[in-house]
Protein backbone atom coordinates (compact mmCIF):
# COMPACT_ATOMS: atom_id res chain seq x y z
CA UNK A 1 2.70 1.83 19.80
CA UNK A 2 5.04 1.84 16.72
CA UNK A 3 6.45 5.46 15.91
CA UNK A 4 5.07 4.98 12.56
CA UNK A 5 1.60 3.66 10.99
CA UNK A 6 2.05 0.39 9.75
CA UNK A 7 0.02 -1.55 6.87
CA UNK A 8 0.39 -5.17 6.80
CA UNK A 9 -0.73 -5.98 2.84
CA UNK A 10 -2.10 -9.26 0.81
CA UNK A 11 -4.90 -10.20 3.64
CA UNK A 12 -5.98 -13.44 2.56
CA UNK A 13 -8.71 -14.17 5.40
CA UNK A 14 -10.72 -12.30 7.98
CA UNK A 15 -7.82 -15.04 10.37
CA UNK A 16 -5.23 -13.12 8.97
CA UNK A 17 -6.49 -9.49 10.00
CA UNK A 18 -7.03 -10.35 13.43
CA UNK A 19 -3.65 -11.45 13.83
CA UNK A 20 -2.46 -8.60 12.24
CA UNK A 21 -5.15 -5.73 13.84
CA UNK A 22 -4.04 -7.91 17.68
CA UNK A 23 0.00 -7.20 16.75
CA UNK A 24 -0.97 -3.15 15.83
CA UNK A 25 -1.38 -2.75 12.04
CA UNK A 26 -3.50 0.65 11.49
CA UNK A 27 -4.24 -0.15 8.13
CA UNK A 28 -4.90 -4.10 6.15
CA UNK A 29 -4.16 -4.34 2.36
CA UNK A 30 -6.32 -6.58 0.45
CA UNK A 31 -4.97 -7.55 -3.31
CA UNK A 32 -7.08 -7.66 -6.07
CA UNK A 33 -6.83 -9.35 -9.82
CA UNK A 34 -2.74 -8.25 -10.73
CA UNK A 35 -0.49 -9.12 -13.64
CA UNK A 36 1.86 -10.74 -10.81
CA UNK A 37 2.67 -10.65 -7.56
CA UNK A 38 1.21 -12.00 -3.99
CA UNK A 39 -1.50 -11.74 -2.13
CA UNK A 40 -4.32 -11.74 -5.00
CA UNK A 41 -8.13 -12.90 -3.24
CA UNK A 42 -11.30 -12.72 -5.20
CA UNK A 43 -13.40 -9.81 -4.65
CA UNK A 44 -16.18 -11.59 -3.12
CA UNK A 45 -13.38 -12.53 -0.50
CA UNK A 46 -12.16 -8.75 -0.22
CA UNK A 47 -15.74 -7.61 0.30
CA UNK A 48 -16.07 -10.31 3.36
CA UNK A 49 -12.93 -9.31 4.99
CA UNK A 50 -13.63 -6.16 4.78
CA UNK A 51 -16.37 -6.50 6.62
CA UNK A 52 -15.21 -8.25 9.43
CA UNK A 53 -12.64 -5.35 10.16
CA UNK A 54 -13.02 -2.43 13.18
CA UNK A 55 -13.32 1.03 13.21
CA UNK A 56 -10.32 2.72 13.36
CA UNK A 57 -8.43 0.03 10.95
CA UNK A 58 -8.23 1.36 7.66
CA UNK A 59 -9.23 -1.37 4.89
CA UNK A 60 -7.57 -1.13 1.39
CA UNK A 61 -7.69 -2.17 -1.77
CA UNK A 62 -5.20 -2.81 -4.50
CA UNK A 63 -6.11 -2.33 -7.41
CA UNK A 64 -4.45 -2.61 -10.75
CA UNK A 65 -7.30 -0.81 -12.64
CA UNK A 66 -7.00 2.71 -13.99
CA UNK A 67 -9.98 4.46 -14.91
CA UNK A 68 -12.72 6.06 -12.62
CA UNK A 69 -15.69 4.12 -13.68
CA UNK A 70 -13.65 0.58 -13.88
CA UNK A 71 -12.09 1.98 -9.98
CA UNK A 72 -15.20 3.00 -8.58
CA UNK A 73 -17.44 -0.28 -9.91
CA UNK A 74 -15.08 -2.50 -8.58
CA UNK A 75 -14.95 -0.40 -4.96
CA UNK A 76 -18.45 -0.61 -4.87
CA UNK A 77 -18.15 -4.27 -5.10
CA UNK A 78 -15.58 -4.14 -2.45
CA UNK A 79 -16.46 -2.08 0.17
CA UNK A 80 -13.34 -0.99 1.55
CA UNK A 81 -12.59 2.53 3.34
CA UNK A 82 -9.43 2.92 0.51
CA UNK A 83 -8.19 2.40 -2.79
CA UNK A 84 -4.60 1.67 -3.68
CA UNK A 85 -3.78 2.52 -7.02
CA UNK A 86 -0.80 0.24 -8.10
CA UNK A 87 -0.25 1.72 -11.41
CA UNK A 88 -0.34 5.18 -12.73
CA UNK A 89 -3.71 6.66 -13.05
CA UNK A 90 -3.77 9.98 -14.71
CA UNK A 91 -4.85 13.32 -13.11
CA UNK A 92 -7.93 13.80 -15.31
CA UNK A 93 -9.40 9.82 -14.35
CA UNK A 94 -8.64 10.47 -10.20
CA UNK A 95 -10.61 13.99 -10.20
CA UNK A 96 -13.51 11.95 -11.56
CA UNK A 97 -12.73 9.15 -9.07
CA UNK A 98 -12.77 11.47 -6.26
CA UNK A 99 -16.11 12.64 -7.45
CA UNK A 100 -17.55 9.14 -8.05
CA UNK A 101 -16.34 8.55 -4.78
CA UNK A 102 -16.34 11.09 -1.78
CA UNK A 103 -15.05 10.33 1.24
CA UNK A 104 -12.87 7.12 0.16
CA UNK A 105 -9.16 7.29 0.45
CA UNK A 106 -6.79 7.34 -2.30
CA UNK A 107 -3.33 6.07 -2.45
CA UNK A 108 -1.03 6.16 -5.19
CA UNK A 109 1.40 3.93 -5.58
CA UNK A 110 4.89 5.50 -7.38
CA UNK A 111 7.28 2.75 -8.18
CA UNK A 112 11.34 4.30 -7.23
CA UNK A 113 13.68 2.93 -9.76
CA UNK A 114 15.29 6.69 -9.97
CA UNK A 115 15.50 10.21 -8.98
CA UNK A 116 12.69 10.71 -11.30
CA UNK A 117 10.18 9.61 -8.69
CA UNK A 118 10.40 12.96 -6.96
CA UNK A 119 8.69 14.68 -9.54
CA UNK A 120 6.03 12.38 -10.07
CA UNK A 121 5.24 12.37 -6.33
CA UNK A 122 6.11 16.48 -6.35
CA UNK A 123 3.01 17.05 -9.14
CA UNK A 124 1.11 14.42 -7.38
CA UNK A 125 1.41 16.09 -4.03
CA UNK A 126 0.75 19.48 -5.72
CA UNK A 127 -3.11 17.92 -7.36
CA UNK A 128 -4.65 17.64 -4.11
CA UNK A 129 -6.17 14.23 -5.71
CA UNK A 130 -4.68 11.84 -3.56
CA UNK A 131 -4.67 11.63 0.46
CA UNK A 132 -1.03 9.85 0.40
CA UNK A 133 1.42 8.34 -1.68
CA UNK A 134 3.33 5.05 -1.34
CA UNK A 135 6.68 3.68 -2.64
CA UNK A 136 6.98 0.23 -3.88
CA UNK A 137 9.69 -1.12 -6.00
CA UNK A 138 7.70 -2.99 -9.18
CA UNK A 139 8.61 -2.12 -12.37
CA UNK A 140 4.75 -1.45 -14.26
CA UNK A 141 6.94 -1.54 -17.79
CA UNK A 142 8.36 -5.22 -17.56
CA UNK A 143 6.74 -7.63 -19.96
CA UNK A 144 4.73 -8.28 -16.99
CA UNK A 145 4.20 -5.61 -15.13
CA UNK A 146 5.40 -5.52 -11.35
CA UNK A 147 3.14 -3.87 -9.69
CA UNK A 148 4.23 -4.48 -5.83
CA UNK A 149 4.82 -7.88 -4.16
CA UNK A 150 8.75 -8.05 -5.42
CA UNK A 151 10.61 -8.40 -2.24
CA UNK A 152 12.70 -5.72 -3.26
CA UNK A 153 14.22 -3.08 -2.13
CA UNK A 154 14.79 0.43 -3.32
CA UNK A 155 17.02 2.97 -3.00
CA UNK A 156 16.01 4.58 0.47
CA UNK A 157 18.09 7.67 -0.77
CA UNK A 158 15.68 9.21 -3.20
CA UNK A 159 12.59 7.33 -1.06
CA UNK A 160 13.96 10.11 1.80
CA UNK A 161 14.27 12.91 -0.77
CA UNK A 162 10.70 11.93 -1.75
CA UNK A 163 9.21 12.40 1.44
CA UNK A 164 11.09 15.21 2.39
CA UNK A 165 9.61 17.08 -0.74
CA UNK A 166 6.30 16.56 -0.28
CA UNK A 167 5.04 17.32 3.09
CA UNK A 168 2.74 17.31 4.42
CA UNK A 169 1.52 14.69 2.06
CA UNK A 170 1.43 11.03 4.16
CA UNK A 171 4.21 8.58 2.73
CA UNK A 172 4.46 5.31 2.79
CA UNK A 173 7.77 3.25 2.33
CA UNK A 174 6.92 -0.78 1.17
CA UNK A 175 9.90 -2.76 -0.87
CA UNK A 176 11.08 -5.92 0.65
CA UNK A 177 10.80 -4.67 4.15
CA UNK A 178 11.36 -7.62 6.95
CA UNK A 179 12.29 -7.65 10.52
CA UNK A 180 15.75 -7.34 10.12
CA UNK A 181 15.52 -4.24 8.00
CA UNK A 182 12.78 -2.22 9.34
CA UNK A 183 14.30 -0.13 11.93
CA UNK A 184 17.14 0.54 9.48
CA UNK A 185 14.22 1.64 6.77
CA UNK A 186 12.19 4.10 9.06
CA UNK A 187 15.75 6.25 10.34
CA UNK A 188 17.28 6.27 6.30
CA UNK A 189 13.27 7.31 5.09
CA UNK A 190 11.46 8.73 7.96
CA UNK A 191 8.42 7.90 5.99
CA UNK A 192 4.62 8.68 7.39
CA UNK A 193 3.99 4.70 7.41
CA UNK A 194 5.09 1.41 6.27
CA UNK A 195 3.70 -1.11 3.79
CA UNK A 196 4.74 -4.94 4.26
CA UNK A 197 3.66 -8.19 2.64
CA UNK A 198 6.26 -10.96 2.31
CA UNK A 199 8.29 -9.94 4.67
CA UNK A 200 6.04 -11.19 7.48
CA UNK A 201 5.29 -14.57 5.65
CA UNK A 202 6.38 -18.28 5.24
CA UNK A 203 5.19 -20.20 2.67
CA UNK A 204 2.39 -17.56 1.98
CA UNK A 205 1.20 -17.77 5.16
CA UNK A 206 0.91 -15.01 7.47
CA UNK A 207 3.55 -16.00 10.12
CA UNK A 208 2.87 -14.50 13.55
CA UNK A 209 6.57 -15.24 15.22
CA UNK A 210 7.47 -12.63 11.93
CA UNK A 211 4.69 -10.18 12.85
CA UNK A 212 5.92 -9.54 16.55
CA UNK A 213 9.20 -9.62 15.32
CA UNK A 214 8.75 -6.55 12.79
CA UNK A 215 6.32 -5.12 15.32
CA UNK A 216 8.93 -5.13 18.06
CA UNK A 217 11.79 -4.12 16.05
CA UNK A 218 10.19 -0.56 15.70
């Protein structure tokens, strides 16, 4: 078993989660409509996949959205056990999400491009809205906005001061994690989980020599 929880993002078949599930992800992100980025499936294909998932594999979708009602419609299409929320959604919209929807997960997404990212996660951690938190390196104010997918990666300093100030809220460390880097990421972070997408791909593909490489690496 890995010594951390490991979600393998941008799904693109129910193929692709079995291979993934068989190598030991806990948890299978599934990428909805985004500005830009990876990964993105039609919700009709989310819904399926999710479906086709076990017990005890946490399903999750992205989503770029960012008010309850627009969240909680599109979830419903969906059907997933989680929500990822890849942009900032503000406190007063997720108390009315977690009321629209009980018993769903909620992960916020905080982008790290400085030391400011503490405090976000800090009042985040302090709401009680959200069951974890999850750093990516996008940047939501480009003239697109980067919302996760870059391949980048960010400075595991603050990403360790992050976690360290907000237990026990569950973190999770994503940002151009591969193979090579992954071990190296988990001692600098010592995050709750791990988040990868591109790293474990070729051509777009879900590459399973790159799976059980990242897999055994940890």
């Amino acid at each position: 078993m890995s010594p951390v929880r490991v979600k393998v993002c941008c799904i693109s078949s129910p193929d692709e989660a079995r291979l993934a599930i068989a190598a030991g992800a806990s948890a299978l992100g599934l990428v909805s409509a985004m500005p830009s980025g990876p990964g993105v499936i039609a919700e009709e294909s989310i819904a399926e996949i999710a479906a086709t998932i076990p017990p005890g594999v946490t399903s999750v979708l992205l989503s770029g959205l960012r008010t309850a009602d627009a969240l909680a419609a599109q979830h419903r299409r969906c059907r997933t056990n989680a929500i990822q929320l890849v942009d900032a959604v503000s406190f007063e919209e997720l108390a009315r999400l977690r009321e629209a929807l009980p018993g769903i997960g909620l992960i916020q997404v905080i982008h790290v491009r400085g030391a400011e990212a503490i405090d976000e996660a800090r009042m985040l951690a302090d709401s009680g809205l959200v069951d974890a938190l999850l750093l990516d390196s996008g940047n939501p104010t480009a003239a697109v906005a980067e919302l996760g997918g870059t391949g980048r990666v960010h400075d595991w300093a603050i990403s360790r001061r992050l976690v360290e100030s907000v237990v026990p809220v569950p973190v999770y460390l994503a940002g151009g994690l591969t193979p090579d880097n992954v071990a190296d990421a988990v001692r600098a972070v010592q995050p709750f989980g791990l988040d990868v997408c591109s790293g474990l791909r070729t051509l777009g593909k879900l590459d399973p020599a790159k799976v059980e490489a990242f897999f055994n690496a940890l």
